[in-house]
Protein backbone atom coordinates (compact mmCIF):
# COMPACT_ATOMS: atom_id res chain seq x y z
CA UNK A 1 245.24 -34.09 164.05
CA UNK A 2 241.72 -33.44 162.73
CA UNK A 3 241.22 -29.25 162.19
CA UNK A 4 238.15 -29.33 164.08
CA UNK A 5 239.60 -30.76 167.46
CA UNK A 6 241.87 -27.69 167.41
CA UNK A 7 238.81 -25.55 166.92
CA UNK A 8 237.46 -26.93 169.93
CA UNK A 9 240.39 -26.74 171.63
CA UNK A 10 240.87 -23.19 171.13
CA UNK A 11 237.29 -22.49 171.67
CA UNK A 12 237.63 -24.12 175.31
CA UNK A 13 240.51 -22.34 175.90
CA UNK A 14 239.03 -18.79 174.64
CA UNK A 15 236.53 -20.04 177.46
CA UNK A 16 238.89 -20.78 180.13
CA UNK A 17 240.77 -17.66 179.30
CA UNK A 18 237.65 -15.24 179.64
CA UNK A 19 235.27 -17.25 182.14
CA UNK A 20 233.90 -15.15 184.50
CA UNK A 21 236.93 -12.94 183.85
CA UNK A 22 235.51 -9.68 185.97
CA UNK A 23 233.19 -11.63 188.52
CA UNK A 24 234.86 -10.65 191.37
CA UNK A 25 236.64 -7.27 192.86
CA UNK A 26 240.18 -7.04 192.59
CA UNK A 27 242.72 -8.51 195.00
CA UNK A 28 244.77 -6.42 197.17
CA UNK A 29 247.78 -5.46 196.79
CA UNK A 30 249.07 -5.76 193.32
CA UNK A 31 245.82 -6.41 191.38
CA UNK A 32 244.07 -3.33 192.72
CA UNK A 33 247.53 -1.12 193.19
CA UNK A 34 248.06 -2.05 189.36
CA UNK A 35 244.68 -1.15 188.41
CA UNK A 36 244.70 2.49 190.46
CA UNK A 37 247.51 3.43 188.69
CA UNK A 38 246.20 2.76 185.06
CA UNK A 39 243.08 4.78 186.28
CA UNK A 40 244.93 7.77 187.25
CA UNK A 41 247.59 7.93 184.44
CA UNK A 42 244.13 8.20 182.02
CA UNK A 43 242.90 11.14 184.18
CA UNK A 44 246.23 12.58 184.41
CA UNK A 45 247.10 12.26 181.17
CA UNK A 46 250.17 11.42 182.30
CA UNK A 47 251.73 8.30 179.92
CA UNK A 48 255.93 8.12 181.46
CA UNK A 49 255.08 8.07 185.00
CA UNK A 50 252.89 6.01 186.94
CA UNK A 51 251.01 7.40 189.95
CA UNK A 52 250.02 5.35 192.29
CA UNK A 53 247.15 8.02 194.98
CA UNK A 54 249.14 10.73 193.55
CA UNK A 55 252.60 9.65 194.40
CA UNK A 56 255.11 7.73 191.61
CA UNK A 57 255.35 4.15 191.65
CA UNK A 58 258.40 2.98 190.16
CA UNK A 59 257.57 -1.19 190.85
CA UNK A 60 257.37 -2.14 187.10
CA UNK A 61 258.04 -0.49 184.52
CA UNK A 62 255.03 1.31 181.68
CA UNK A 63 254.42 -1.33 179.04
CA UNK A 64 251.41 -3.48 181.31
CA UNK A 65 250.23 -0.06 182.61
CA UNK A 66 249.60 1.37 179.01
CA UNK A 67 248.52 -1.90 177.67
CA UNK A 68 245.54 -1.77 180.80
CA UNK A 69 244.86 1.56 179.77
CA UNK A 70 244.30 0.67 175.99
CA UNK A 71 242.12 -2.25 177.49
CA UNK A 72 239.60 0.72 180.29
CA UNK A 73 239.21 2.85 176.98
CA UNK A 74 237.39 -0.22 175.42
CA UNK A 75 235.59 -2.02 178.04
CA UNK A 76 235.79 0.93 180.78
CA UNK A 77 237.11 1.51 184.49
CA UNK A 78 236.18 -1.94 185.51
CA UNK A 79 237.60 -5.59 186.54
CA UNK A 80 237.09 -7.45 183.26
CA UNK A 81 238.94 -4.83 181.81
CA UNK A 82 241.78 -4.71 183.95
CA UNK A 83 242.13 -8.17 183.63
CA UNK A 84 241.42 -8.59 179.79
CA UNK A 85 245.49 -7.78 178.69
CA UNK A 86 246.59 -11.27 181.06
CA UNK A 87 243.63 -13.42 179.53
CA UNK A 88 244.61 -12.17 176.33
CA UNK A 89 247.99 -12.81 176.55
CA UNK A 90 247.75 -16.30 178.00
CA UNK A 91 245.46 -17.08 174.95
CA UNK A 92 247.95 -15.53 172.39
CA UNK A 93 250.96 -17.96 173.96
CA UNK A 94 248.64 -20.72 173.43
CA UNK A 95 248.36 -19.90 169.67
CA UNK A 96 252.08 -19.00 169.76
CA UNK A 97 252.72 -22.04 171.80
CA UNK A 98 250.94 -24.42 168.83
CA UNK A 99 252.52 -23.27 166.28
CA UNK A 100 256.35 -23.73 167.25
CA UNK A 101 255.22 -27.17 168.11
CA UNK A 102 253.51 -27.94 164.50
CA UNK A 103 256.49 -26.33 162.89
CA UNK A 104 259.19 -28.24 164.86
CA UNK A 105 257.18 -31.59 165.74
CA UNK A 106 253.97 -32.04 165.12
CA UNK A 107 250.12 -31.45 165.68
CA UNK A 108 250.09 -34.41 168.40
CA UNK A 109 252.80 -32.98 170.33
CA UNK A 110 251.24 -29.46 169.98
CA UNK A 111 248.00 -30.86 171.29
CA UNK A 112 249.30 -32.14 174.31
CA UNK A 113 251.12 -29.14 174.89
CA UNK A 114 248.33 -26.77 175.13
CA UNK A 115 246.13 -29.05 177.01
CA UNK A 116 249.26 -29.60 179.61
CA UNK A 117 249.48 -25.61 179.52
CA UNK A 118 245.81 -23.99 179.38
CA UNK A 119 243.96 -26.81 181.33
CA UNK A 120 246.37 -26.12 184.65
CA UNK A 121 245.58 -23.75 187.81
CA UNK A 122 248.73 -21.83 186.84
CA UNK A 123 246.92 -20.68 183.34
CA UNK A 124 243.64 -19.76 184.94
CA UNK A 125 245.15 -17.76 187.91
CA UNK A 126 247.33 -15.83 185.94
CA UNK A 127 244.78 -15.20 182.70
CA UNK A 128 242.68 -13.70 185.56
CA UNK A 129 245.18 -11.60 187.17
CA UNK A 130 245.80 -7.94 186.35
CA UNK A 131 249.15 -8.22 187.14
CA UNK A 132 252.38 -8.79 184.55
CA UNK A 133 253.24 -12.11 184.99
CA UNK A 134 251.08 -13.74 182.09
CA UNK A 135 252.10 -10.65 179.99
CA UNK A 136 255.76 -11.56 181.01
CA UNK A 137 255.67 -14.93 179.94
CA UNK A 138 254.38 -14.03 176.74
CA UNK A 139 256.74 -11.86 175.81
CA UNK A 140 259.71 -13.81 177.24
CA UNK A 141 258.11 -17.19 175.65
CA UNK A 142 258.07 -15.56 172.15
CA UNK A 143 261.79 -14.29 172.38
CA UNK A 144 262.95 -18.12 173.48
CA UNK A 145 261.23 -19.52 171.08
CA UNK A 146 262.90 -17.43 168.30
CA UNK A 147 266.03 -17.58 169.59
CA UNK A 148 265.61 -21.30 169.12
CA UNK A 149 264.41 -21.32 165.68
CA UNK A 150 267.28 -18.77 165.27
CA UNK A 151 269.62 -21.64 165.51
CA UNK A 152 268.15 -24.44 164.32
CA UNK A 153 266.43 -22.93 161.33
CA UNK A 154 266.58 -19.59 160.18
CA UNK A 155 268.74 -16.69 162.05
CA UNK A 156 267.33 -14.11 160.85
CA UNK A 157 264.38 -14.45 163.80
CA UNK A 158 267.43 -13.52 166.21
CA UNK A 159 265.71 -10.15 165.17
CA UNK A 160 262.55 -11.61 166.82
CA UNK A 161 264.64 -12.49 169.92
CA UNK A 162 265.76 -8.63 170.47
CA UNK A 163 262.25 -7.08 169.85
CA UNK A 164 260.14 -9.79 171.82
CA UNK A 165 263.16 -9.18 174.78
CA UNK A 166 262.42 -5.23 174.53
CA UNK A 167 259.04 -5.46 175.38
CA UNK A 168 259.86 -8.18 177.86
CA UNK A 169 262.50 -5.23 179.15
CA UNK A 170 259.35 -2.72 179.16
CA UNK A 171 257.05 -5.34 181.06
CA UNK A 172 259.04 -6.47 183.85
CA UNK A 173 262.70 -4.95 184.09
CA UNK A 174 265.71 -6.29 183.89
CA UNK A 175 264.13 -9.93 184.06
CA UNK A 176 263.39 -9.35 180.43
CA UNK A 177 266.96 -9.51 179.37
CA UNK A 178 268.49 -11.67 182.36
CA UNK A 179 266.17 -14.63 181.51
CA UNK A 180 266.54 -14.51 177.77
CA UNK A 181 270.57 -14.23 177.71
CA UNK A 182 270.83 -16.15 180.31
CA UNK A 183 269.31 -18.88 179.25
CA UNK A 184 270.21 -18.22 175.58
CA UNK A 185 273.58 -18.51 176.54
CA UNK A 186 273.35 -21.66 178.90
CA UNK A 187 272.32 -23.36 175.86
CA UNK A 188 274.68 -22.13 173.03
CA UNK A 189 277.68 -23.28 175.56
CA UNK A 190 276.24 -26.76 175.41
CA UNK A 191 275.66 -27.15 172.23
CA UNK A 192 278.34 -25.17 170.46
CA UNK A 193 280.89 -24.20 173.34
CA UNK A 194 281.76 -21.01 174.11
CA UNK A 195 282.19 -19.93 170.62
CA UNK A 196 278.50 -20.53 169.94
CA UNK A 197 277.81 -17.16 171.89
CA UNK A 198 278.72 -14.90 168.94
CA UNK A 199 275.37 -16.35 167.55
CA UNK A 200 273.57 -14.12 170.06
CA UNK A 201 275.32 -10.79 168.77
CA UNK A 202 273.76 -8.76 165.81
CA UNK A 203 274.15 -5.14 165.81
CA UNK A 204 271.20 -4.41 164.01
CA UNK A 205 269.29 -6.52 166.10
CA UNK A 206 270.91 -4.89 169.32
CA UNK A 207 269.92 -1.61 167.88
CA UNK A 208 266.12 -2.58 167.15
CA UNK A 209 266.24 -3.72 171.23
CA UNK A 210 267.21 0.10 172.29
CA UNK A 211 265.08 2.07 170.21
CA UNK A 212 261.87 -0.13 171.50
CA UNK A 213 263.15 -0.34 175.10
CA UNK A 214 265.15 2.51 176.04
CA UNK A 215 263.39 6.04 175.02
CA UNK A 216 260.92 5.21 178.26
CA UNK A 217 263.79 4.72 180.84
CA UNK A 218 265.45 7.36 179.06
CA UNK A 219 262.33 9.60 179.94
CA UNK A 220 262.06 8.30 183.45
CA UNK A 221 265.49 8.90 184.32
CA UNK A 222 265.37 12.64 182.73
CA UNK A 223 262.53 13.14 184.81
CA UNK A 224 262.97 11.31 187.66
CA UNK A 225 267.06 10.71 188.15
CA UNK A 226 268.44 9.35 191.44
CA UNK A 227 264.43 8.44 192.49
CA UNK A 228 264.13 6.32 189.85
CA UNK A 229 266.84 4.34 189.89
CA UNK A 230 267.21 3.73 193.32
CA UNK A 231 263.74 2.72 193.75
CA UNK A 232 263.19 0.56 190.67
CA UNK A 233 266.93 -1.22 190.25
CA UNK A 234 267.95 -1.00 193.43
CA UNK A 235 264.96 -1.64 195.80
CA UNK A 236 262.45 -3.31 193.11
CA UNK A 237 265.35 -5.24 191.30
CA UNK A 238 268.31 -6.08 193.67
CA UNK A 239 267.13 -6.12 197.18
CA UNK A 240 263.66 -8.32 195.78
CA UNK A 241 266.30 -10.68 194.53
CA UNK A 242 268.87 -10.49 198.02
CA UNK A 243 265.98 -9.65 200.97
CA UNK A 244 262.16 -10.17 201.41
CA UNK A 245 260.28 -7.68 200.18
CA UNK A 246 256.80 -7.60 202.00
CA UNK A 247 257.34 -10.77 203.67
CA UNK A 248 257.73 -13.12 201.13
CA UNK A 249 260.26 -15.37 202.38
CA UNK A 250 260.22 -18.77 200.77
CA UNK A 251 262.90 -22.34 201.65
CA UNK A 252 264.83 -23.15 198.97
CA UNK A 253 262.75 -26.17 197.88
CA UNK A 254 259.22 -23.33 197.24
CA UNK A 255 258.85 -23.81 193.79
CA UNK A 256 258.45 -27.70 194.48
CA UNK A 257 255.11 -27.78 195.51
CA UNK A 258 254.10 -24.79 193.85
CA UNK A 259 254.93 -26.17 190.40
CA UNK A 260 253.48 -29.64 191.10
CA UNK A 261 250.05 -27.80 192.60
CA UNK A 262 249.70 -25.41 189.25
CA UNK A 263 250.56 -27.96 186.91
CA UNK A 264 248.73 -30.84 188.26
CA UNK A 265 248.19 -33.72 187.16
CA UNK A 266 250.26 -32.82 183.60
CA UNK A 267 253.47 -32.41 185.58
CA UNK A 268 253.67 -36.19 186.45
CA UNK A 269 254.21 -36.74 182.68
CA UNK A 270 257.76 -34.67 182.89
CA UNK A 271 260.07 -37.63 183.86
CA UNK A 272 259.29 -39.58 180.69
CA UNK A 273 261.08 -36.43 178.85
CA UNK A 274 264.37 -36.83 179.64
CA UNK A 275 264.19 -40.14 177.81
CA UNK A 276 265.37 -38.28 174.43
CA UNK A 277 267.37 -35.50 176.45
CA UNK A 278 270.55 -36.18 174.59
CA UNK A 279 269.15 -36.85 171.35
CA UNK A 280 266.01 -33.91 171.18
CA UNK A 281 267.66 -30.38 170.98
CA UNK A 282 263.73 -29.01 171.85
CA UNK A 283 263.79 -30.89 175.15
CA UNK A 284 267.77 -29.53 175.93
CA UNK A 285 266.38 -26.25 175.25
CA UNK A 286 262.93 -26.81 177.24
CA UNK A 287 265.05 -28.20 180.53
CA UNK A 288 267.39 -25.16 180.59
CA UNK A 289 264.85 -22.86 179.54
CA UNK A 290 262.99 -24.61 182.76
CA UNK A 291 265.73 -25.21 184.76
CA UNK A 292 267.35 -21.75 184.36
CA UNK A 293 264.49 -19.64 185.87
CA UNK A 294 263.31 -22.58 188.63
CA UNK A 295 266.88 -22.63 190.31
CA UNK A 296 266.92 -18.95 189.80
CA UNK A 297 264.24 -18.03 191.62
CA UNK A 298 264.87 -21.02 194.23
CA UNK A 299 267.73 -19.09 195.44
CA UNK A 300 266.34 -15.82 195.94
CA UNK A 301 264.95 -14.53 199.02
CA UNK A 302 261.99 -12.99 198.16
CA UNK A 303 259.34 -15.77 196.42
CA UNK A 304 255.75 -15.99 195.12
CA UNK A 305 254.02 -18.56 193.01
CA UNK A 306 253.98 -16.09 190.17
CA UNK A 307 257.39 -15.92 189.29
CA UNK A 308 258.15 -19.23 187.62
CA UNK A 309 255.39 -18.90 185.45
CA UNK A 310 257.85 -17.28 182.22
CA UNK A 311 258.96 -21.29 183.01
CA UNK A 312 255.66 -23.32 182.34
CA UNK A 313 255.41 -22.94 178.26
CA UNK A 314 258.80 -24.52 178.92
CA UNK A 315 257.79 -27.37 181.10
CA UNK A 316 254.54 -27.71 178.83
CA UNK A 317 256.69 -28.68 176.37
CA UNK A 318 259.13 -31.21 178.24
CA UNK A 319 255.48 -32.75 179.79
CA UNK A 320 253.84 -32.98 175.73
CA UNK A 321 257.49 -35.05 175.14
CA UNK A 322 256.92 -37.35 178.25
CA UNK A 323 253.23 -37.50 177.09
CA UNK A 324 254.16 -38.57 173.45
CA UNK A 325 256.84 -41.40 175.10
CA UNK A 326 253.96 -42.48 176.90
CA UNK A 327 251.95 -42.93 173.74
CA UNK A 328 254.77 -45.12 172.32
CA UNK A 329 255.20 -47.00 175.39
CA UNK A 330 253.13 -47.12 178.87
CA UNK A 331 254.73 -45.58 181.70
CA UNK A 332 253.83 -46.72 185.18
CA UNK A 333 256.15 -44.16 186.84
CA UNK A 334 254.06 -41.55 185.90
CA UNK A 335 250.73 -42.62 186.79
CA UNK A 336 252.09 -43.40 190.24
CA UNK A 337 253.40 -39.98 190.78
CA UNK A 338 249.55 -39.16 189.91
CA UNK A 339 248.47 -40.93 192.20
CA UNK A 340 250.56 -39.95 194.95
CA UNK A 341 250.52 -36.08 194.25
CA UNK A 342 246.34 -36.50 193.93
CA UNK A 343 246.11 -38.05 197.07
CA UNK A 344 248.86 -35.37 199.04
CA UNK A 345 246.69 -33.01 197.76
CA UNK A 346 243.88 -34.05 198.80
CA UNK A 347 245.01 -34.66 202.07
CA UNK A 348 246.23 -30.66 201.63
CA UNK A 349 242.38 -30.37 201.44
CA UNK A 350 240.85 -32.05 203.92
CA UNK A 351 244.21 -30.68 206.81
CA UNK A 352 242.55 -27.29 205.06
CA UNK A 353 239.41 -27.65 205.76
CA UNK A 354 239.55 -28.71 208.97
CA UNK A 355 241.26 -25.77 210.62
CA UNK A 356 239.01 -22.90 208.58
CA UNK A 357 236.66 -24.69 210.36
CA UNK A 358 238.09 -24.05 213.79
CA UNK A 359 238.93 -20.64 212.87
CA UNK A 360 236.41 -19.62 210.62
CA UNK A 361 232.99 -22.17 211.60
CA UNK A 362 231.00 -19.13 209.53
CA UNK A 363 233.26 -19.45 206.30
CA UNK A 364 231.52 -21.65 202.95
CA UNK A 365 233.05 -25.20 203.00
CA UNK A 366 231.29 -26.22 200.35
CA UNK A 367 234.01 -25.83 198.03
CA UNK A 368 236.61 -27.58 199.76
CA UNK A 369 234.30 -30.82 199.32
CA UNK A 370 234.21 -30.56 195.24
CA UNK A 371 238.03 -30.16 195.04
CA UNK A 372 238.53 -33.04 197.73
CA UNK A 373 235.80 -35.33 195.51
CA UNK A 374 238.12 -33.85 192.24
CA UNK A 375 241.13 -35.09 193.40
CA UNK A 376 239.80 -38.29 194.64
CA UNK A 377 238.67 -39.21 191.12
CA UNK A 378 242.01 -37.95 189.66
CA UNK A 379 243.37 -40.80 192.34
CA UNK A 380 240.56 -43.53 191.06
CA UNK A 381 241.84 -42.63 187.05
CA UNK A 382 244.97 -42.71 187.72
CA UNK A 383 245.18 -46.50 189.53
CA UNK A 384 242.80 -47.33 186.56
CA UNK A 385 245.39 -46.76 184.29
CA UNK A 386 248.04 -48.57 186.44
CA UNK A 387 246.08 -51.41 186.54
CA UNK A 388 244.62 -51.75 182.56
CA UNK A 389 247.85 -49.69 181.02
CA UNK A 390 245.10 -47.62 179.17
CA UNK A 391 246.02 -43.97 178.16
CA UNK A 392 243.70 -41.29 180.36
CA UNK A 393 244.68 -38.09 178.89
CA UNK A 394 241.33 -36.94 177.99
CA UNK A 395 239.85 -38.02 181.38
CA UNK A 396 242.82 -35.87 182.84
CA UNK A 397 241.84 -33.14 180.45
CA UNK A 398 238.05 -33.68 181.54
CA UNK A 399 238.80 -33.07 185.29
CA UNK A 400 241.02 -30.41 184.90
CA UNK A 401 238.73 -28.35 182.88
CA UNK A 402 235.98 -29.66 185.99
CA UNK A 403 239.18 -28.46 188.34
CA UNK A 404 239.26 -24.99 186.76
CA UNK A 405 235.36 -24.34 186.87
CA UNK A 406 235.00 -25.44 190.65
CA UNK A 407 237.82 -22.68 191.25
CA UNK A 408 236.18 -19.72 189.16
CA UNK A 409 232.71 -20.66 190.72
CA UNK A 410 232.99 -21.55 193.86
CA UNK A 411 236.57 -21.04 194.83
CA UNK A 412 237.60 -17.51 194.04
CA UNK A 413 234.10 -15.52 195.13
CA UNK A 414 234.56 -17.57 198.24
CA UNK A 415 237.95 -16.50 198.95
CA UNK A 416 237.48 -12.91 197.50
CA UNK A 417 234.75 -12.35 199.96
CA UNK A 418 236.66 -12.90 203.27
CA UNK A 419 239.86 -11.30 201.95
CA UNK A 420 238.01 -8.11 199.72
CA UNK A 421 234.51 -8.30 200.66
CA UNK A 422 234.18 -5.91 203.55
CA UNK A 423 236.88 -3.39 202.46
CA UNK A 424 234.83 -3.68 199.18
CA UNK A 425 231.52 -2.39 201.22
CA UNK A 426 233.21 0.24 203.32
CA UNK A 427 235.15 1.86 200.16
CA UNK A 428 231.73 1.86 198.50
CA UNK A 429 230.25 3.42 201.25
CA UNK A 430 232.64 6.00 201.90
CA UNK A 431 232.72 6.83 197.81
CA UNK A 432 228.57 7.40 198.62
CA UNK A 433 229.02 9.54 201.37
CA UNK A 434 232.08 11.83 200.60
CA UNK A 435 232.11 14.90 199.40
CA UNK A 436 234.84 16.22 197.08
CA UNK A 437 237.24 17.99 200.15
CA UNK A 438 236.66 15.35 202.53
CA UNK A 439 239.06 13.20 203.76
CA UNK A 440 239.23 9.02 203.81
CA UNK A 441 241.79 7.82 205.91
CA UNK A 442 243.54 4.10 205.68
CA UNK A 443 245.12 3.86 209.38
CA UNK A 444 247.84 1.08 209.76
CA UNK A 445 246.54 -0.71 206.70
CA UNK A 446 247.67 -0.60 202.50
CA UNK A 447 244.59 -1.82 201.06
CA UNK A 448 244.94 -0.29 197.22
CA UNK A 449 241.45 -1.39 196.56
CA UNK A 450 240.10 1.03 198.92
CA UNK A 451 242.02 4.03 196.33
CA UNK A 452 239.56 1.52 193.33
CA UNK A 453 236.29 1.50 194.46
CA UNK A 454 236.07 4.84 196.47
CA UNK A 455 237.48 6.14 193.45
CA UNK A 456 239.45 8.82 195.54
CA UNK A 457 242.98 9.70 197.10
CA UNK A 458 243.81 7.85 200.07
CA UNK A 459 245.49 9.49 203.54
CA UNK A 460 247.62 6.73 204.30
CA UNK A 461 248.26 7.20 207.99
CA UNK A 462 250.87 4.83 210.49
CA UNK A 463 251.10 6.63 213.73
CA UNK A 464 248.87 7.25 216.20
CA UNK A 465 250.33 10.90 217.03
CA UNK A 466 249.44 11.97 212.95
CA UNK A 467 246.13 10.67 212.93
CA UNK A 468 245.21 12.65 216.23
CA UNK A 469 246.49 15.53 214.57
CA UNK A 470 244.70 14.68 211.38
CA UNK A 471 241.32 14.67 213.54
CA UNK A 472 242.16 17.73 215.26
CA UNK A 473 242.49 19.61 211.82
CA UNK A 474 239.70 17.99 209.73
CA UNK A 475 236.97 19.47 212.77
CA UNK A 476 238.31 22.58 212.32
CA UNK A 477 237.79 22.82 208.35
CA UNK A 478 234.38 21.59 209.22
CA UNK A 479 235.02 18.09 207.08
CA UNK A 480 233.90 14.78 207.10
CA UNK A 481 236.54 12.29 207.54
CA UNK A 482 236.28 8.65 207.36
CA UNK A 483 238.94 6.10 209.03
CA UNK A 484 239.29 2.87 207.87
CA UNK A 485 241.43 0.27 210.12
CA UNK A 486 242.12 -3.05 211.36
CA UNK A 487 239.89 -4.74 214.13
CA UNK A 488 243.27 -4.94 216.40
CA UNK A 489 242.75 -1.29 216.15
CA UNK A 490 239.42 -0.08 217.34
CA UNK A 491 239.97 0.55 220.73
CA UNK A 492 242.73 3.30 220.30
CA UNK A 493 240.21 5.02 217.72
CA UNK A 494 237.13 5.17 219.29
CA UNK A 495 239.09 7.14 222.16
CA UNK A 496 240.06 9.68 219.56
CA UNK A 497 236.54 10.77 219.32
CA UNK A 498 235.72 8.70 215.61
CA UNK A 499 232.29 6.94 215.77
CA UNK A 500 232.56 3.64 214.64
CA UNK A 501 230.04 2.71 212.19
CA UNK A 502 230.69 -0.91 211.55
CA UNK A 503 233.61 -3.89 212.67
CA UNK A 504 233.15 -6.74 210.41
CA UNK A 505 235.81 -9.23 210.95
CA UNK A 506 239.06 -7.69 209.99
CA UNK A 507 238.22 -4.72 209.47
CA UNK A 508 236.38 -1.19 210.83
CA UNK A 509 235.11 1.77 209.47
CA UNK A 510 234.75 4.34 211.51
CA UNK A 511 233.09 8.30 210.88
CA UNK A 512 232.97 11.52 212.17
CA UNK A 513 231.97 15.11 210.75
CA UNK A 514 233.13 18.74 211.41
């Protein structure tokens, strides 16, 4: 392909990667807890342990925290910045992503790839996250991918396969070496039998994986022993995996219409695949690269969208084979799954819209009207195509780049005002008003945010009994104190004595001084 459409394809995707990248707060939790904790390791100074409002918080492990940190010393304490280490990383896997295609196939294929990959939801929600996941998939991406070329063209980049897996280790836990053995290993038994697993063993390259990884766990375990382990294998690793953690309980079929929402429309070009499966080793590779972490995470527990992302670079690729089949020879099975998941999703719209309006008549529709009309012209393409057997990749490309504006624009401000709006206003307020011994209370609620933009320590309070007690004391020091709750919860605090300033919703603030 022609230099200069990759040029412009990178240039959109540099676009789509940084659009509007810091244009609204961050969301609670993990956005904001993420970005609290980067804040206070810089004024700590502490680099092996991070603090979440003073106390450890053993979630994740340091890599994303210090790579946040590298990003606030650049662009400051701020969202873009926070954000800026997931949009780069989604844009480096893109560049990373084109050139094990051009190597191995060709520039077509690696075209169609990337388009299938950075024109999807699941690319713009997770370049505009500050949370791991798009670091994750990077990382876990580039050690698949040289594992491959490990065995099909060169082995010494098993070395690359150890060091990408170390920081994978450092990003996300364990995750970063069950995925890449696993799946490593899944596919050396098909292709080469059990013997073909000595391929994965190199000593030096086992080495190179504990001096990256292990001097931080090392450190955290010196310092923080039985804590440390039991909160970050056992609870954070183990029990995610076996129970629901923060009530994320998901059927076994979740990742169904997840995957087909995030990849849409590119994931109706899959089936045509499987047409080489026992011929293309890159499309064996791509379906249990794929297949390994979908069923995985179908049979946990706990689920969330997020966690089949390390999987989409994988089912990029399987959907930029289907796409070249369909180049060779016109599919019609894939245009009809277009237009049957276009017009169940817009159906998802318009069900949508209809009850925010019952619940919430004061909430901006106007958004779910351009993603209805979006999907309604995906539906319109995509019987054009059935009907003339043309090829509408482009017009795809066209409305999901349309797709992805409509969501920074209209979509996410919308939904970041009703969910972060007012706690944004009352943590501002409270920052304003607070002086440095007084006290800001978060009763029955863990808002992280609230920690962000007051840019203070939270009291975290659950029981009635403790904040009554907390009141009690903070008139005596002659403080102000400032209690911020749920709406279910005003009643039992303005009979404490608090004055409530404002209820907005969800959400109260309430005031009183010493």
């Amino acid at each position: 392909m022609n230099k200069i459409v990759f040029k412009v394809l990178f240039a959109i995707i540099l676009f789509i990667s940084m659009f509007r990248l810091g244009s609204v707060t961050l969301f609670d939790v993990d956005e904001a807890v993420f970005a609290q904790a980067t804040k206070e390791m810089l004024q700590s100074g502490n680099w092996i342990t991070p603090k979440y409002n003073g106390e450890p918080r053993y979630d994740k492990p340091i890599l994303f925290y210090w790579l946040m940190a590298f990003s606030y010393n650049i662009f400051g304490i701020n969202e873009f910045a926070a954000r800026f280490p997931s949009a780069l990383s989604g844009f480096t896997l893109c560049i990373v992503l084109y050139f094990f295609l051009s190597i191995l196939k060709d520039d077509k294929q690696a075209f169609y790839a990337l388009v299938s990959f950075a024109f999807s939801l699941y690319y713009f929600v997770y370049t505009h996250a500050a949370v791991t996941d798009m670091v994750l998939t990077l990382f876990i991406s580039l050690t698949l991918m040289c594992f491959y070329l490990s065995v099909h063209r060169n082995k010494n980049f098993i070395y690359g396969f150890y060091i990408f897996s170390a920081l994978a280790f450092l990003t996300k836990g364990l995750i970063g070496i069950v995925f890449p053995l696993g799946i490593a290993s899944v596919y050396l038994c098909i292709k080469k039998s059990f013997k073909g697993l000595k391929e994965l063993y190199n000593f030096r390259a086992i080495l190179l994986f504990l001096l990256i990884s292990m001097p931080w766990y090392v450190a955290q375990i010196l310092i923080n022993g039985k804590e440390f382990i039991e909160q970050f294998f056992i609870k954070h690793h183990f029990m995610r995996y076996t129970g629901v953690i923060s009530g994320h309980r998901g059927p076994i079929y979740y990742f169904v219409p997840v995957l087909i929402i995030g990849m849409f429309p590119w994931i109706s070009f899959v089936i045509k695949a499987f047409k080489n499966l026992k011929k293309d080793s890159l499309v064996q590779f791509s379906l249990v690269w794929s297949g390994f972490i979908f069923l995985f995470f179908s049979f946990s527990t706990t689920k969330l969208p997020n966690y089949i992302l390390p999987a989409v670079p994988a089912f990029s690729i399987l959907i930029s084979c289907g796409m070249i089949e369909i180049d060779k020879n016109f599919s019609k099975i894939s245009y009809i799954f277009c237009v049957i998941f276009s017009i169940l999703i817009a159906v998802l719209l318009v069900v949508a819209k209809t009850k925010v309006m019952n619940i919430l008549p004061y909430f901006n529709m106007s958004w779910f009207t351009i993603l209805i009309l979006i999907m309604s012209l995906f539906t319109i393409i995509s019987i054009y195509a059935l009907l003339t057997r043309k090829k509408v990749f482009m017009l795809f490309a066209g409305l999901s780049f349309s797709l992805i504006l409509a969501t920074s624009i209209k979509v996410l401000p919308a939904i970041n005002e009703y969910m972060q709006g007012t706690l944004y206003k009352y943590s501002i307020y409270a920052k304003q008003i607070l002086q440095k011994n007084d006290i800001l209370i978060t009763y029955k609620i863990n808002k992280p945010s609230i920690s962000f933009y007051s840019d203070r320590k939270i009291l975290k309070i659950d029981s009635e009994k403790e904040l009554i007690e907390k009141i009690k004391d903070t008139l005596q020091q002659k403080l102000r104190i400032v209690v911020i709750s749920q709406v279910k919860d005003v009643e039992f605090l303005k009979s404490t004595g608090l004055n409530m300033l404002k209820e907005d919703r969800d959400y109260a603030i309430f005031t009183l001084s010493g």
